[in-house]
Protein backbone atom coordinates (compact mmCIF):
# COMPACT_ATOMS: atom_id res chain seq x y z
CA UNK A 1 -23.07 6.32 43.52
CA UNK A 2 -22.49 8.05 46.87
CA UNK A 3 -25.58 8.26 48.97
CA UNK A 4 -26.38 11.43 51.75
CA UNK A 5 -27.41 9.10 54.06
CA UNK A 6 -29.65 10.30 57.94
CA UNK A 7 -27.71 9.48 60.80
CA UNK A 8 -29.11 6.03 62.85
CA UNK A 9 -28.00 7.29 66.28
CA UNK A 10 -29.56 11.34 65.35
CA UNK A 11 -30.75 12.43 68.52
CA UNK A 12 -34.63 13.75 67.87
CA UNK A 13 -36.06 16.26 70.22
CA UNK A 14 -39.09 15.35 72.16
CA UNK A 15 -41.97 15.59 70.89
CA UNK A 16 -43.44 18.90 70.83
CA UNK A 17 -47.34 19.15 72.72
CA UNK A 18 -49.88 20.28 70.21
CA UNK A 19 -53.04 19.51 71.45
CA UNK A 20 -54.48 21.51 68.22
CA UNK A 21 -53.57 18.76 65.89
CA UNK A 22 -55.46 15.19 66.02
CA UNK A 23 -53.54 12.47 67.22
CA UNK A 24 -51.96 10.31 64.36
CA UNK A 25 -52.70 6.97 65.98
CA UNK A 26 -56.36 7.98 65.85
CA UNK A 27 -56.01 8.88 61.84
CA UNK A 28 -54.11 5.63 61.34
CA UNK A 29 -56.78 3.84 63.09
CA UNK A 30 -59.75 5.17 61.69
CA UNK A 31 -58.00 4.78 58.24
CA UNK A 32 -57.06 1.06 58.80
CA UNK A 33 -61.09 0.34 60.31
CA UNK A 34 -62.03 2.17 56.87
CA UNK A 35 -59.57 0.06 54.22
CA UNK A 36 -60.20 -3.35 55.66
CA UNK A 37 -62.32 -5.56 56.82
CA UNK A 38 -60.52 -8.66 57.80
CA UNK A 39 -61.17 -11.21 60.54
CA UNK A 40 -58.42 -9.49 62.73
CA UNK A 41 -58.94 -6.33 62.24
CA UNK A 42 -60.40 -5.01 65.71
CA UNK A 43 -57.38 -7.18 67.11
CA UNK A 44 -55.29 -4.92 65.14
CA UNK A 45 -57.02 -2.09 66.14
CA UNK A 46 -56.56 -2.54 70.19
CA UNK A 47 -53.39 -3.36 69.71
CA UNK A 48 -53.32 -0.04 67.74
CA UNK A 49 -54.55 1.50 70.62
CA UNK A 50 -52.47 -0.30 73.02
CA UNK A 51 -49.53 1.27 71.48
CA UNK A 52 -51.38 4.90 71.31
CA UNK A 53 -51.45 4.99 75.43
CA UNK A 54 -47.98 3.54 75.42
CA UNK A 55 -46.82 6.39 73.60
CA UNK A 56 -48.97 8.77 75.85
CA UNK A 57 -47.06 7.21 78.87
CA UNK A 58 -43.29 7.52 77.85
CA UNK A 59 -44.17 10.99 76.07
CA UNK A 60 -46.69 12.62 78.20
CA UNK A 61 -48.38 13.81 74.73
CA UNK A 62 -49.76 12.04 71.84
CA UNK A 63 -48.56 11.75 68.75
CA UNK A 64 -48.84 14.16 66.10
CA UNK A 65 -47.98 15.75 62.92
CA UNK A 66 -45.78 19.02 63.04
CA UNK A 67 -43.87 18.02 66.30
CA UNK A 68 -40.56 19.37 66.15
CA UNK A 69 -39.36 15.75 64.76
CA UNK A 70 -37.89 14.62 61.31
CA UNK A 71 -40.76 11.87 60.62
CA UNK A 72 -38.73 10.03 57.99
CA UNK A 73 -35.63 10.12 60.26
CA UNK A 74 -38.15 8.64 62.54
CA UNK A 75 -39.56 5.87 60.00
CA UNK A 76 -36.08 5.43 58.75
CA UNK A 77 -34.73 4.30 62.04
CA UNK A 78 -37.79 2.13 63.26
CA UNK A 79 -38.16 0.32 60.03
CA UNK A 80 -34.46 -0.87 60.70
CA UNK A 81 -35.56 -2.30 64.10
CA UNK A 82 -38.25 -4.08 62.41
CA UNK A 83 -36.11 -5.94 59.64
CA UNK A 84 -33.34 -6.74 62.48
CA UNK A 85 -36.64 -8.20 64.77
CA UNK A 86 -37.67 -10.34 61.54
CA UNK A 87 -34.58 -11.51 60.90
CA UNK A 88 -34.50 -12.21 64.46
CA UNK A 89 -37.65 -14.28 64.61
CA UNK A 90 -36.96 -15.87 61.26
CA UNK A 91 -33.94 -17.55 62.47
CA UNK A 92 -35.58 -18.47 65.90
CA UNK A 93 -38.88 -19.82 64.13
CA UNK A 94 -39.16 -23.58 63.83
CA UNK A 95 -42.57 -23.65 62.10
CA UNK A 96 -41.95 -23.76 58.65
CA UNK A 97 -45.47 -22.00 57.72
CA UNK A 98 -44.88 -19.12 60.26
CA UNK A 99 -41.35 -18.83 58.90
CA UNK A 100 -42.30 -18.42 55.66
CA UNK A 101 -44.84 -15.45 57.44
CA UNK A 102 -41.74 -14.04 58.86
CA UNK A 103 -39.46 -14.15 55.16
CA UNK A 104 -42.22 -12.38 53.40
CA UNK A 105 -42.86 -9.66 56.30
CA UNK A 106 -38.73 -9.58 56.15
CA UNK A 107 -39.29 -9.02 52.54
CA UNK A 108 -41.91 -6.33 52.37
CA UNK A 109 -39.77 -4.58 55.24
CA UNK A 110 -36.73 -4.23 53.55
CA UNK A 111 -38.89 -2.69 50.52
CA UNK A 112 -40.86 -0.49 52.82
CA UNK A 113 -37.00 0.56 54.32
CA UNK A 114 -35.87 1.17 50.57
CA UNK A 115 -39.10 3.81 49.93
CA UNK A 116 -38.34 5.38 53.16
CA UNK A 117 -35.11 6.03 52.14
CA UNK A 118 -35.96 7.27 49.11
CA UNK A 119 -38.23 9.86 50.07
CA UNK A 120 -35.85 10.88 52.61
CA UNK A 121 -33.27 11.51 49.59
CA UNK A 122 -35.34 13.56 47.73
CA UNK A 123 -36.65 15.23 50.26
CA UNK A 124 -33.07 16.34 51.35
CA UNK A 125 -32.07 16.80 47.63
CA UNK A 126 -34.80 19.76 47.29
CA UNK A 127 -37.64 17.29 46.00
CA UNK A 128 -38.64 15.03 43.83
CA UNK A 129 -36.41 14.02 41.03
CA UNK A 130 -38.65 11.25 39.19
């Protein structure tokens, strides 16, 4: 089976300034504060926020939804600099516990990659074929 795959190196615009729309990192926040409640979760959350101003600093906006960018090109391309990272750190780890950490968040990555991709298929195939 041939696959339409997006290009890794597809050059994105900047992001377009639309400060009409809320910023996503505040939606993803306030979503993650609402689904769980764990010991590390307002750890989470400034780092969360950390990342938010980061953003604001490189882009000079925030981000948000509708910005002239392909999202899933987006998600498509980080998630592949997250499994490389793991593997990274996996084969740098000498803690067995925290490698086995590292395997499973290697794990769920590459499945997270896989539904990415999907939706990006059927998204450029006209929809949904399932």
């Amino acid at each position: 089976m041939t696959h339409n795959i997006p290009k890794v190196d597809a050059h994105e615009p900047p992001p377009v300034i639309d400060d009409t729309q809320e910023a996503t990192w505040n939606i993803v926040i306030r979503k993650f504060q609402d689904e769980f409640d764990w010991s590390d979760t307002q750890a989470i959350v400034k780092l969360m926020q950390e990342r938010k101003e980061f953003g604001f600093s490189k882009h000079k906006t925030y981000l948000t939804p509708h910005n002239g960018r392909d999202s899933i090109v987006d998600a498509i391309q980080e998630q592949l600099d997250c499994v490389v990272y793991l593997m990274n750190a996996i084969i740098e780890e000498d803690d067995p516990v925290v490698k086995k950490f590292l395997g499973d968040s290697f794990d769920m990555s590459i499945l997270v990659l896989k539904n990415i991709f999907i939706a990006w298929e059927m998204k450029n195939k006209g929809g949904s074929t399932w």
